[in-house]
Protein backbone atom coordinates (compact mmCIF):
# COMPACT_ATOMS: atom_id res chain seq x y z
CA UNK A 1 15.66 46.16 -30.91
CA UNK A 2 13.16 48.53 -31.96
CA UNK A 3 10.65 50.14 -29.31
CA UNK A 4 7.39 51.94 -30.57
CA UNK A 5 7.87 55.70 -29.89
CA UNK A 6 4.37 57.81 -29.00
CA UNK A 7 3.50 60.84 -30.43
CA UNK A 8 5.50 63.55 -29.43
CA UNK A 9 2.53 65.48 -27.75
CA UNK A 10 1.03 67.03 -24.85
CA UNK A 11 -1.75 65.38 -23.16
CA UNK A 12 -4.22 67.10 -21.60
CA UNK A 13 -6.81 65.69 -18.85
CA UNK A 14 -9.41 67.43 -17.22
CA UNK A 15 -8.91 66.45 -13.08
CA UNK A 16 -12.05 65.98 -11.22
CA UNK A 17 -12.15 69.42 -8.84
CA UNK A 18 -11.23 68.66 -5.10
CA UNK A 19 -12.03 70.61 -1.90
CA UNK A 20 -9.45 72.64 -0.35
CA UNK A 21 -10.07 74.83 2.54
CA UNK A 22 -6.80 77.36 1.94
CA UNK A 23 -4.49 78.72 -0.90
CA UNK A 24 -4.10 75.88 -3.94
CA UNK A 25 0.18 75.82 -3.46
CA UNK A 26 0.56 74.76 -7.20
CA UNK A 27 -1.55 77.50 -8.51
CA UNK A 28 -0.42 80.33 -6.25
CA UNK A 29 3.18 78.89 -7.01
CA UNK A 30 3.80 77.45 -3.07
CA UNK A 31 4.80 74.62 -1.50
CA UNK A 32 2.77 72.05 0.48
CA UNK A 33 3.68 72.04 4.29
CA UNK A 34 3.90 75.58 5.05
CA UNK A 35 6.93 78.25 4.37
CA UNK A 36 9.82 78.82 5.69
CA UNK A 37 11.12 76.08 3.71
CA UNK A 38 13.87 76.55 1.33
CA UNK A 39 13.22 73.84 -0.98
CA UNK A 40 9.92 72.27 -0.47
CA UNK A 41 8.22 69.58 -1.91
CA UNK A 42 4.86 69.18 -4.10
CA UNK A 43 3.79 66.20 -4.51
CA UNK A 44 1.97 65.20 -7.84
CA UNK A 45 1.56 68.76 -8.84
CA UNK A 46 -0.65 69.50 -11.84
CA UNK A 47 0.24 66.01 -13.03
CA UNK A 48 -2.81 65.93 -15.64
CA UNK A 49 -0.59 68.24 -18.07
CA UNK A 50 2.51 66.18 -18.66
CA UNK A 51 4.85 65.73 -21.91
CA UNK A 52 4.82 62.31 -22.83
CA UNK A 53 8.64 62.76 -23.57
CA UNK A 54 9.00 64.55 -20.02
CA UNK A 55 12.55 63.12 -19.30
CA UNK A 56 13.87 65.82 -17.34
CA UNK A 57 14.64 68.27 -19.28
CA UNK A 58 16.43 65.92 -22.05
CA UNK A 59 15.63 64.26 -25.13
CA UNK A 60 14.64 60.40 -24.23
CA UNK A 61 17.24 58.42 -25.63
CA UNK A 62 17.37 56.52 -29.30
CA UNK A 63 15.78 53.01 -29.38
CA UNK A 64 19.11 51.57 -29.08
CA UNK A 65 20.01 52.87 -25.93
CA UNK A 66 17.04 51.71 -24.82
CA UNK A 67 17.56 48.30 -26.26
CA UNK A 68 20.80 48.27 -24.62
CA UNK A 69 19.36 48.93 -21.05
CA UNK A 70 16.28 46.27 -21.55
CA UNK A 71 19.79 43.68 -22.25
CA UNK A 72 20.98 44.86 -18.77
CA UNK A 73 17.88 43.13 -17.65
CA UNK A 74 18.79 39.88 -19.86
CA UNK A 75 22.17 40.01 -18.13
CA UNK A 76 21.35 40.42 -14.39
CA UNK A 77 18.29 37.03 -14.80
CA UNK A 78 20.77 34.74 -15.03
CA UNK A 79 22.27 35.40 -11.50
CA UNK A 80 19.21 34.72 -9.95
CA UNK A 81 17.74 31.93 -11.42
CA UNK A 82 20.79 29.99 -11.28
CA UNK A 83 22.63 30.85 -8.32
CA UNK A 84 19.72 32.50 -6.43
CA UNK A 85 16.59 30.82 -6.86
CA UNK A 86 16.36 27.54 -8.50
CA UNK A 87 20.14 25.48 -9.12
CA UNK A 88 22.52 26.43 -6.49
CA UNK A 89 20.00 26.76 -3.15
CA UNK A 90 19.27 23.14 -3.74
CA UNK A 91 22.83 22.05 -3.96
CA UNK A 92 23.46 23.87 -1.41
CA UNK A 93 21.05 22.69 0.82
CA UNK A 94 20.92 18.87 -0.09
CA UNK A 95 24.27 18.34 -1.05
CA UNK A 96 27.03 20.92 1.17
CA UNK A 97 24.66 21.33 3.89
CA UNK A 98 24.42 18.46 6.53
CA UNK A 99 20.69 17.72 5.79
CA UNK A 100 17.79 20.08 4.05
CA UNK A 101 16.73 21.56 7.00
CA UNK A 102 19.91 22.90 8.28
CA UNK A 103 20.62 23.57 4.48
CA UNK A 104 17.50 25.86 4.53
CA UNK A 105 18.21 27.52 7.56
CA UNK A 106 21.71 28.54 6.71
CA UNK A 107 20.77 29.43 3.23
CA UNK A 108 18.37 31.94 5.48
CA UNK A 109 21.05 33.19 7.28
CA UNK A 110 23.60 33.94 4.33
CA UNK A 111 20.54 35.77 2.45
CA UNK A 112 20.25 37.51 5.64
CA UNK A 113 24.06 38.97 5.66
CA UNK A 114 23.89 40.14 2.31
CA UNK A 115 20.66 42.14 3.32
CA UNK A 116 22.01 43.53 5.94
CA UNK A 117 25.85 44.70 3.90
CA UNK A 118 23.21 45.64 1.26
CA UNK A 119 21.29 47.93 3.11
CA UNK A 120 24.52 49.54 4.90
CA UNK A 121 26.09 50.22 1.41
CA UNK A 122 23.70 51.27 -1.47
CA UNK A 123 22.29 54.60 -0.42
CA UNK A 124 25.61 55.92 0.29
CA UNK A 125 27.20 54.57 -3.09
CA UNK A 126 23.78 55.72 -4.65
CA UNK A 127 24.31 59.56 -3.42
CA UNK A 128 28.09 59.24 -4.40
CA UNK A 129 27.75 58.91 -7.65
CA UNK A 130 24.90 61.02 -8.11
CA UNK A 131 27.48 63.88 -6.96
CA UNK A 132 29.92 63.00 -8.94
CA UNK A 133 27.33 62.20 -12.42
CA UNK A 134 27.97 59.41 -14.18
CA UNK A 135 27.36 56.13 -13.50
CA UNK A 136 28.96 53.63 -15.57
CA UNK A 137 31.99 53.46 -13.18
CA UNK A 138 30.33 52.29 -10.20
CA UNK A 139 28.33 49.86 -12.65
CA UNK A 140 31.71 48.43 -13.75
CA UNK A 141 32.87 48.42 -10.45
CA UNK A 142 30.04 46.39 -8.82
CA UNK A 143 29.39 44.27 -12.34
CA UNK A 144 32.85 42.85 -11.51
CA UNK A 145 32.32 42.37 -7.88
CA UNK A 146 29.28 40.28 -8.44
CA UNK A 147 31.24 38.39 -11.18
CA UNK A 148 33.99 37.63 -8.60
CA UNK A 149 31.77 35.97 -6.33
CA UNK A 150 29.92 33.84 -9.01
CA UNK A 151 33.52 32.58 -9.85
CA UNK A 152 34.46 31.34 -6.09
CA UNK A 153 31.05 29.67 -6.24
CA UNK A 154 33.34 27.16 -8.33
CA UNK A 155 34.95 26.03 -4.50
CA UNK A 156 31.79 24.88 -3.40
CA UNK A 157 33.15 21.71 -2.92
CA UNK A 158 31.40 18.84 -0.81
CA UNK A 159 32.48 18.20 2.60
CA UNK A 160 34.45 21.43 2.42
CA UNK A 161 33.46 24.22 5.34
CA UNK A 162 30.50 26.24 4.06
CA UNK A 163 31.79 29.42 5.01
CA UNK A 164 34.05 30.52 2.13
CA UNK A 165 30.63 29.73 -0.01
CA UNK A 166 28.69 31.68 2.04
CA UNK A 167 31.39 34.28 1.34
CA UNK A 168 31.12 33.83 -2.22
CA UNK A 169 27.29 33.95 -2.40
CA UNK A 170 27.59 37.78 -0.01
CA UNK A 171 30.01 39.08 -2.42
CA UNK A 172 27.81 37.99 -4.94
CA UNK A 173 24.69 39.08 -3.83
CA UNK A 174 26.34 42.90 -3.04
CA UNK A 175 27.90 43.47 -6.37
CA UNK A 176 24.51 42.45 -8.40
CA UNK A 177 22.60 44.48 -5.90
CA UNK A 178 24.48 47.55 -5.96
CA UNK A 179 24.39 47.20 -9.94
CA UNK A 180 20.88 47.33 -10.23
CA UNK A 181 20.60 50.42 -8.41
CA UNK A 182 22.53 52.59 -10.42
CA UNK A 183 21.37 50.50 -13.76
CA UNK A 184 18.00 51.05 -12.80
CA UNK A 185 18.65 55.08 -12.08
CA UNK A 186 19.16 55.60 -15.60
CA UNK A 187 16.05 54.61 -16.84
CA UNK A 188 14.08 57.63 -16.10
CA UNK A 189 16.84 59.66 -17.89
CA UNK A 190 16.27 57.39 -21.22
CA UNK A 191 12.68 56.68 -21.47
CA UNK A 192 9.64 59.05 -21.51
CA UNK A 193 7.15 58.88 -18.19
CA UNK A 194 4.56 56.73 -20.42
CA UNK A 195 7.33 54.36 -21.63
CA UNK A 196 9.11 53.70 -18.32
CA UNK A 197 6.22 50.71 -17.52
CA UNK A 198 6.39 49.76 -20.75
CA UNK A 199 10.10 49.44 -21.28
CA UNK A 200 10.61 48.02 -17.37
CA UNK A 201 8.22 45.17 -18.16
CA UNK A 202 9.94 44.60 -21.61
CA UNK A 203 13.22 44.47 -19.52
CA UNK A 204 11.45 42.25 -16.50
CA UNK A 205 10.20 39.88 -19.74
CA UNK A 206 13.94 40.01 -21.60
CA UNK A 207 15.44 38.83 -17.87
CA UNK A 208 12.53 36.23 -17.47
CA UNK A 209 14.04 34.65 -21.10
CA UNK A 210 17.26 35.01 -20.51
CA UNK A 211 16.62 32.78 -17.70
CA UNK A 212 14.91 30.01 -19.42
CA UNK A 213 17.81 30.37 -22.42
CA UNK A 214 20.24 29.48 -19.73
CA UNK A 215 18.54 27.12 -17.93
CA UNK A 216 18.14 25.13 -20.95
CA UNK A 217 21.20 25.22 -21.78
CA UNK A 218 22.82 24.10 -18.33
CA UNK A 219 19.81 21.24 -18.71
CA UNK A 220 21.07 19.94 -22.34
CA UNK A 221 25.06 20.96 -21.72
CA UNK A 222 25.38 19.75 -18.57
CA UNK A 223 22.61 17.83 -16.90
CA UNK A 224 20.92 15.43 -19.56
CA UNK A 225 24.26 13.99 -21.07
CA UNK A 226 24.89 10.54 -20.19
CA UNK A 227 21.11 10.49 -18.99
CA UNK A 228 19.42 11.13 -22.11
CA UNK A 229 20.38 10.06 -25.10
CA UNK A 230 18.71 12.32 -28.31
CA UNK A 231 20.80 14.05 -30.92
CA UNK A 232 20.94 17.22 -30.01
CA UNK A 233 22.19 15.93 -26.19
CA UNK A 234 26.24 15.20 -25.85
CA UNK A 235 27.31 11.82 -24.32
CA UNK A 236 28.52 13.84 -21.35
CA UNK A 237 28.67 17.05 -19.78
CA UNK A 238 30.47 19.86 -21.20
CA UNK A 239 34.28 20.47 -20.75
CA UNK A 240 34.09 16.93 -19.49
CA UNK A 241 32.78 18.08 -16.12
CA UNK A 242 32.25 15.46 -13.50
CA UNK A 243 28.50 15.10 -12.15
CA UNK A 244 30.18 12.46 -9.37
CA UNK A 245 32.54 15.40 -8.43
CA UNK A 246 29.09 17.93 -8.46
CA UNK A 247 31.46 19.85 -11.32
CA UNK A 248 28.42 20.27 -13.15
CA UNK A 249 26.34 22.13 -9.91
CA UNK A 250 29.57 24.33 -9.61
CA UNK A 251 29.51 25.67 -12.80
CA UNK A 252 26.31 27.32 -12.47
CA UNK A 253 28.55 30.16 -10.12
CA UNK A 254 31.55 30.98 -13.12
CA UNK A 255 28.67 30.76 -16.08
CA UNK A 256 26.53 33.22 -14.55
CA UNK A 257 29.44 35.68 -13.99
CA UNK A 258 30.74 35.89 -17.71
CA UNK A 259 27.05 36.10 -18.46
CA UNK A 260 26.37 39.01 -16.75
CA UNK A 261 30.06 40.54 -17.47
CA UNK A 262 29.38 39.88 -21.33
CA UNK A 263 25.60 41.21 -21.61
CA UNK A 264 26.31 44.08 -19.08
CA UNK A 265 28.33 45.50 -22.21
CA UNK A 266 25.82 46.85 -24.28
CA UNK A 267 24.66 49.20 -21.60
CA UNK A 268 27.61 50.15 -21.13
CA UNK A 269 28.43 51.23 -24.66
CA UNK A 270 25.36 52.34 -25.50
CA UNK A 271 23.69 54.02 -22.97
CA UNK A 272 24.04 57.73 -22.45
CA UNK A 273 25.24 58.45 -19.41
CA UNK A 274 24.98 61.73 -16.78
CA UNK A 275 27.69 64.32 -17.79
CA UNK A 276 30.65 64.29 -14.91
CA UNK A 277 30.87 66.98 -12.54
CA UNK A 278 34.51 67.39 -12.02
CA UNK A 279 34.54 66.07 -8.28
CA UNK A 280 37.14 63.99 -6.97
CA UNK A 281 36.30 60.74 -4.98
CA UNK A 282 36.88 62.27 -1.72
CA UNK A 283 34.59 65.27 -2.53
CA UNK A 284 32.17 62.83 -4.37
CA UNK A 285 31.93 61.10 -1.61
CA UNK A 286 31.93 63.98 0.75
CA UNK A 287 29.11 65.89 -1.62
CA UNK A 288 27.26 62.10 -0.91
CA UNK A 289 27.23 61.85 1.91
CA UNK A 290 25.91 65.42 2.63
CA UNK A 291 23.19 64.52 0.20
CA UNK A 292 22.72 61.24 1.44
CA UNK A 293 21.66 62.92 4.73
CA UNK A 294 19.94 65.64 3.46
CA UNK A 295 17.64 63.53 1.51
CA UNK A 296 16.97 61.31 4.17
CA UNK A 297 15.97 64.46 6.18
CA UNK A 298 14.53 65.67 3.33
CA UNK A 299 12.09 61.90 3.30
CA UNK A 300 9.32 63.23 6.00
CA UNK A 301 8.27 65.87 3.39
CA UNK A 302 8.09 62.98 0.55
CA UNK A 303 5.17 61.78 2.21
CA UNK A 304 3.62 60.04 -0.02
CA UNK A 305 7.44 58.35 -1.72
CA UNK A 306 8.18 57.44 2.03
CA UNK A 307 5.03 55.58 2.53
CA UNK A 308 5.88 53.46 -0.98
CA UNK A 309 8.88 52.71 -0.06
CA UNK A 310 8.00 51.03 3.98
CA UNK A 311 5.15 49.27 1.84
CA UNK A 312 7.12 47.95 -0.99
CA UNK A 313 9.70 46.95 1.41
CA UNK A 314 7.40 44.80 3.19
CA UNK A 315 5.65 42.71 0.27
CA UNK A 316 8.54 42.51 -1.69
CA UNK A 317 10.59 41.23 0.84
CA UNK A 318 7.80 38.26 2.05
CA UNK A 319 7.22 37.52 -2.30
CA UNK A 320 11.04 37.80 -2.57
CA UNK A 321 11.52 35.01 0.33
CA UNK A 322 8.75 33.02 -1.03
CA UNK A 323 10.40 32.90 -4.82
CA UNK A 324 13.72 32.31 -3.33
CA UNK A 325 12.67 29.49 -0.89
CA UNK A 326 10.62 27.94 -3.33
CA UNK A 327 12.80 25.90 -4.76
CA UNK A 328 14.13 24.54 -1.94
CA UNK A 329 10.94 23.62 -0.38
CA UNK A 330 10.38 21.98 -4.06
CA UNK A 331 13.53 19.86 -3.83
CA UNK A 332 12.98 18.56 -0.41
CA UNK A 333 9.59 17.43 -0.60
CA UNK A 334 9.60 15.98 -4.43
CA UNK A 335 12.88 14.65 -4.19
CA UNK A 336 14.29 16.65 -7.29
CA UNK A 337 17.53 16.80 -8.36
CA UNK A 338 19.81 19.52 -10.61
CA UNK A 339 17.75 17.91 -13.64
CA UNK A 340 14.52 18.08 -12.55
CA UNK A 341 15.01 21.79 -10.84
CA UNK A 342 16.36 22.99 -14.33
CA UNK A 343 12.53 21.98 -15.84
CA UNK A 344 11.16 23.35 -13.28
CA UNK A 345 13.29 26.94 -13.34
CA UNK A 346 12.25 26.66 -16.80
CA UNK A 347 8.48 26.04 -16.36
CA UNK A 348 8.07 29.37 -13.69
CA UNK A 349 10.23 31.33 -15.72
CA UNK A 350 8.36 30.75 -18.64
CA UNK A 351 5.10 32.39 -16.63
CA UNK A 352 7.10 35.12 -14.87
CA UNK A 353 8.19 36.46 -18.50
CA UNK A 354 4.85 36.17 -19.61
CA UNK A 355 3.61 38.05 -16.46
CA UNK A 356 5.90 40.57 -17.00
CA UNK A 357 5.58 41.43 -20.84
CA UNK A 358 1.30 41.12 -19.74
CA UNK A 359 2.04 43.22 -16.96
CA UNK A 360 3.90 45.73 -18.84
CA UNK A 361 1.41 46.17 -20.88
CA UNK A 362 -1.22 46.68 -17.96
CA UNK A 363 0.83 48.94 -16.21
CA UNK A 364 0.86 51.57 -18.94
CA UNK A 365 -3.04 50.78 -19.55
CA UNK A 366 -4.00 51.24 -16.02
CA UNK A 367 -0.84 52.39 -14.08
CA UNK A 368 1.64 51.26 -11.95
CA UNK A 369 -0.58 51.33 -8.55
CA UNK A 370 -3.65 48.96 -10.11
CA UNK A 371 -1.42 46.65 -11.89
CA UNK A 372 0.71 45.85 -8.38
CA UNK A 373 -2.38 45.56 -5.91
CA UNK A 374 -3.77 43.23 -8.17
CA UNK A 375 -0.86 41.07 -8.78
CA UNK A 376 -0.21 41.01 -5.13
CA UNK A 377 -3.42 39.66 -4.51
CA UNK A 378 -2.52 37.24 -6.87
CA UNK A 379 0.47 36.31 -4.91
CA UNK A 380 -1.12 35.83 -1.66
CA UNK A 381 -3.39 33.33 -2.99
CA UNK A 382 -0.83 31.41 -4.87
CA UNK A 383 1.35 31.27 -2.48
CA UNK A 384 -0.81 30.21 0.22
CA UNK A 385 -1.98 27.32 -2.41
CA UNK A 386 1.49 26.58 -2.68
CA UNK A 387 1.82 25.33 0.84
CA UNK A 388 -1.09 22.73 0.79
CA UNK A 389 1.22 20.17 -1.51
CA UNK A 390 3.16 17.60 -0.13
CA UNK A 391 5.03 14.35 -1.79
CA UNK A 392 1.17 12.83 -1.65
CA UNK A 393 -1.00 15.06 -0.43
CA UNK A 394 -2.83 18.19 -2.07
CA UNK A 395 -5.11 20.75 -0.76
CA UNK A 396 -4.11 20.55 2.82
CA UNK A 397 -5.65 17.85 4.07
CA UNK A 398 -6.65 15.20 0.21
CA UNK A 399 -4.41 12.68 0.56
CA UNK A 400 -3.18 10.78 -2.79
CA UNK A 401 -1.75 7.54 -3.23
CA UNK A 402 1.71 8.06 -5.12
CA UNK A 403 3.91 5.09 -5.82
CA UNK A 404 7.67 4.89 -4.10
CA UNK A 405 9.06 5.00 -7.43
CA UNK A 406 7.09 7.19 -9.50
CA UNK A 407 8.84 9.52 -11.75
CA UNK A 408 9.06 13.11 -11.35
CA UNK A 409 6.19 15.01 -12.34
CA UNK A 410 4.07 12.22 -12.88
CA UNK A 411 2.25 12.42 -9.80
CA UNK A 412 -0.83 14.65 -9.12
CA UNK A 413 0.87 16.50 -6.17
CA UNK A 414 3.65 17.57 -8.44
CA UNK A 415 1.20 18.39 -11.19
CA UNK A 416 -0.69 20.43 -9.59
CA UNK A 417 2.46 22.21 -7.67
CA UNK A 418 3.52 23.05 -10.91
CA UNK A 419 0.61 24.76 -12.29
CA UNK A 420 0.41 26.59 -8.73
CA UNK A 421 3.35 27.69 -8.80
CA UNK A 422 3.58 28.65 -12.40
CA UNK A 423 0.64 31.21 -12.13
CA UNK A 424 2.64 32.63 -9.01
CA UNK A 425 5.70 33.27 -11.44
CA UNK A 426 2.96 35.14 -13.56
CA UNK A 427 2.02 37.23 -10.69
CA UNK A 428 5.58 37.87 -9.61
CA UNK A 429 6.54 39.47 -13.23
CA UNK A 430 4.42 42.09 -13.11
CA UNK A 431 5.18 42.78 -9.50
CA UNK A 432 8.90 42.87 -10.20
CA UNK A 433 8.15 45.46 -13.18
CA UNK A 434 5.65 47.98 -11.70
CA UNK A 435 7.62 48.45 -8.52
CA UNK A 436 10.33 49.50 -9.89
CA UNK A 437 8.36 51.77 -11.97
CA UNK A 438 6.08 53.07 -9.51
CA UNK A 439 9.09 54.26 -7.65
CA UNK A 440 10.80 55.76 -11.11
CA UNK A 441 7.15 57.60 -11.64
CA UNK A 442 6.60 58.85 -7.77
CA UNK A 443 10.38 60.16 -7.16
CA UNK A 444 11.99 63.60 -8.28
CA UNK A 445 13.82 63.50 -10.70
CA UNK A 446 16.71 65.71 -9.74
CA UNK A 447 17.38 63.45 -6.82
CA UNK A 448 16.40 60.16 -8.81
CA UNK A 449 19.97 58.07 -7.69
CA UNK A 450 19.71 59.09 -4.44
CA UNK A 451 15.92 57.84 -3.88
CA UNK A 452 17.00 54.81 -5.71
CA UNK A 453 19.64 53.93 -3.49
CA UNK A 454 17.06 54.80 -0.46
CA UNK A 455 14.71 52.33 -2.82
CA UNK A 456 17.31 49.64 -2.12
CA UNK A 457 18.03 50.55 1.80
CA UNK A 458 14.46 50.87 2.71
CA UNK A 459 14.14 47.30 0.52
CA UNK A 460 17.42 46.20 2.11
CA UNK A 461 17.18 47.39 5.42
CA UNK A 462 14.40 44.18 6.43
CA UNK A 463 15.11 41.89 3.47
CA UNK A 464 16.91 40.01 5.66
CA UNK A 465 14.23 39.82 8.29
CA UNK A 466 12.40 37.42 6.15
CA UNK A 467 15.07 35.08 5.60
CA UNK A 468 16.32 35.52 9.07
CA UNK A 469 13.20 34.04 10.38
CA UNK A 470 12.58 31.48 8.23
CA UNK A 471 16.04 29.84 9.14
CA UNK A 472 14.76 30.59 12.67
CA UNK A 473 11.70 29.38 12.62
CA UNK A 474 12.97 25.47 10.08
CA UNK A 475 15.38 25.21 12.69
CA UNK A 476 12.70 25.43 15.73
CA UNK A 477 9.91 23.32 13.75
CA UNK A 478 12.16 21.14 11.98
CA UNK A 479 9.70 21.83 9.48
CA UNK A 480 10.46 24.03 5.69
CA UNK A 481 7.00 24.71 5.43
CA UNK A 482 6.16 25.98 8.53
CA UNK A 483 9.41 28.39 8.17
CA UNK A 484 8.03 29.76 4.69
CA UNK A 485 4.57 30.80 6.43
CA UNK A 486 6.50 33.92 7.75
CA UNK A 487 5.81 35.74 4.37
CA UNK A 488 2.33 35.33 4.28
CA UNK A 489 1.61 38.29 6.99
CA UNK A 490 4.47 40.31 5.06
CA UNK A 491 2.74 40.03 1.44
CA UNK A 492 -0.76 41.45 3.68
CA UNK A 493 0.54 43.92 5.63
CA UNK A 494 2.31 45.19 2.31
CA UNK A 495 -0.42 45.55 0.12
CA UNK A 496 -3.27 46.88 2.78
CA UNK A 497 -0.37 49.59 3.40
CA UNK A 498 0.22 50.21 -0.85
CA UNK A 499 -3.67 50.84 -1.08
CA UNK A 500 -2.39 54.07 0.70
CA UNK A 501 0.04 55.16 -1.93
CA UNK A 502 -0.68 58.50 -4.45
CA UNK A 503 0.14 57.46 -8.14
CA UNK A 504 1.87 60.88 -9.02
CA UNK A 505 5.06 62.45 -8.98
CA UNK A 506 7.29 64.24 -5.80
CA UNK A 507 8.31 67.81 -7.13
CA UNK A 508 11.07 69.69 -5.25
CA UNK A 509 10.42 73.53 -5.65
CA UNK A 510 13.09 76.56 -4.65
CA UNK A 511 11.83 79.51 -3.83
């Protein structure tokens, strides 16, 4: 893959002057926040003279490295749009689960758990290996954690206890999670400040294909044979599997590990990684946790990265719900099965990708901060359009006559669902893409792990309030939709709080 490369120049831009009543701290080389401060902070200091190439200090990386870390992206998709979104919540809910709304609630309650181990783990791993340098171990380490859990998705056998698949889908959930934090740590050490938008959404846009790659090819492999018959479809599922036996629903679990084991490879052969610095575990660990506590101590004078991250973890845990739910909600009310949910994974990823290649473009035209409030807003109103279809009625309160025995997606409701929610997917891409990157262009660098792993915790620490009271609330109601309007204040209270947030960079200085 090869990735345009800007001039290697300085830019210069002329700031608009601002009023300040005492000394300017950049220009009589002090610290915001007073003295008596060993290592202070600056925040966004002269940020109008910047290399383009600024990578701390280092050379960004060749175009294959950087190729190789945008197939990270095409490795971790997979997970989540089979097992986490759109194929495995509705088997799990309307097939191992008692009924749909118990399904829902307990699928609430394992997503909940894995928040919650999440939240407890990743910023001390993060500051570990930031002490110790490289990161490739702990990605190995974690990459086959998460593939271990995809593979006892396999058990998920009907009528079985659902507690050794909830197990599974934790384990699962933890190892992808704590991948992506030290995956996405290295980007900033690759990839030039202008190109990290660009090269995040390229990644967001690789992950959103991936997903529709796979998805078609669980829909043709193991869903349409013996259903369809074309001659490019197999008279029955692949390896034989047994659709009366739910063999082909199982499979999503061990396919999505070697996926991510095989594509995670590439990054790991190809991408520079931090130079070691001859710690053992125990004083890695000891040297993290140290850090760990210092930076989080360190937080109240990263004013302006501490209110990102409370913001960010708001919306994105209410749009991260809402994507994650969806499906289910789809299921239940449409009647869909593991065919019709593969179209429809297929349909919103096909929008999500496109949001996120769009938005990656938008977020190095107009930043990282523009390009999320608006596709936030855009979420908000999706979303809440989302919520007015039912089996025959759309808008709320237009009802429409649908026939017992119409097909699916031949109905208006379903229609118009589907467009609904594939301009959501559109605005979720570029939301997906910019956060990350607003975080990778806010932080300092020389404690980039460690504010990625708070990045997860603060995300962590109440992702599982969402999905905590969704189950709540389906189980009180009886009703999905009612449990999915939970988000809606989230996604608000989110955004009105990002409108807040400084677009520049944290800057620790030493006197």
């Amino acid at each position: 893959m090869v990735l345009p490369q800007p001039a290697c120049r300085f830019r210069f831009r002329f700031a608009p002057a601002r009023h300040r009543t005492g000394p300017d701290p950049v220009r009589d080389g002090r610290t915001r926040g007073g003295g008596g401060m060993n290592a202070a902070i600056v925040e966004g200091a002269v940020p109008e003279l910047q290399p383009p190439h600024d990578t701390g200090g280092r050379e960004p990386a060749s175009n294959v490295a950087q190729g190789a870390w945008v197939l990270y992206e095409w490795a971790n998709q997979t997970y989540f749009s089979l097992i986490t979104i759109f194929l495995f919540p509705p088997f799990f809910t309307g097939v191992l689960a008692a009924n749909p709304i118990q399904g829902q609630a307990y699928w609430g309650y394992v997503q909940a758990v894995s928040g919650i181990s999440i939240a407890l783990m990743s910023p001390l791993l993060g500051a570990m290996a930031d002490a110790a340098g490289p990161r490739k171990p702990w990605i190995v380490f974690s990459m086959l954690f998460c593939a271990a859990g995809c593979f006892g998705l396999w058990f998920a056998v009907p009528g079985q206890p659902l507690l050794p698949v909830a197990l599974a889908l934790i384990v699962a959930a933890i190892g992808m999670e704590l991948t992506i934090i030290f995956a996405n740590a290295m980007l900033p050490t690759i990839a030039s400040d202008r190109r990290i938008g660009l090269l995040s959404g390229i990644g967001i846009g690789v992950g959103q294909l991936a997903a529709i790659v796979a998805l078609i090819l669980v829909l043709l492999l193991l869903q349409l044979p013996g259903e369809v018959q074309a001659p490019f479809i197999p008279d029955e599922p692949l390896f034989g599997l047994s659709k009366e036996a739910h063999e082909t629903d199982r499979i999503v679990g061990p396919i999505s590990g070697v996926w991510f084991v095989v594509f995670m490879l590439p990054l790991l052969f190809f991408v520079p990684d931090q130079k070691g610095r001859g710690l053992g575990r125990r004083a890695a660990a000891k040297a993290g946790v140290m850090r760990l506590w210092s930076t989080i101590r360190s937080v109240r004078h990263f004013r302006n990265v501490g209110l990102y991250l409370v913001a960010r973890m708001i919306f994105y845990d209410g749009m991260t719900a809402i994507f994650v739910f969806g499906g289910i909600l789809a299921s239940s009310i449409f009647h869909w099965g593991a065919m019709e949910m593969a179209v429809y994974g297929i349909w919103v990823t096909l929008f999500a990708a496109f949001g996120a290649f769009v938005g990656g473009w938008v977020d190095l035209k107009i930043g990282s901060k523009r390009t999320l409030v608006w596709a936030l807003i855009g979420v908000l109103l999706t979303f809440l359009l989302l919520l007015s279809f039912d089996r025959d009625r759309i808008f709320y309160v237009v009802e429409v006559a649908v026939a017992p025995d119409a097909r699916a997606f031949s109905t208006l409701p379903q229609q118009l669902f589907l467009l609904t929610v594939g301009l959501f997917g559109m605005m979720v891409g570029p939301v997906i893409a910019s956060s990350r990157t607003m975080m990778a262009r806010i932080s300092p660098r020389e404690m980039m792990t460690e504010f990625f792993g708070l990045f997860a915790l603060v995300g962590k620490a109440t992702a599982w309030i969402a999905p905590l009271f969704i189950g709540i609330v389906t189980e009180a109601t009886q009703n999905q939709r009612y449990g999915l309007m939970v988000t809606a204040p989230m996604i608000l209270a989110g955004l009105l709080l990002f409108l807040l947030v400084k677009e520049e960079r944290a800057t620790s200085v030493v006197h």
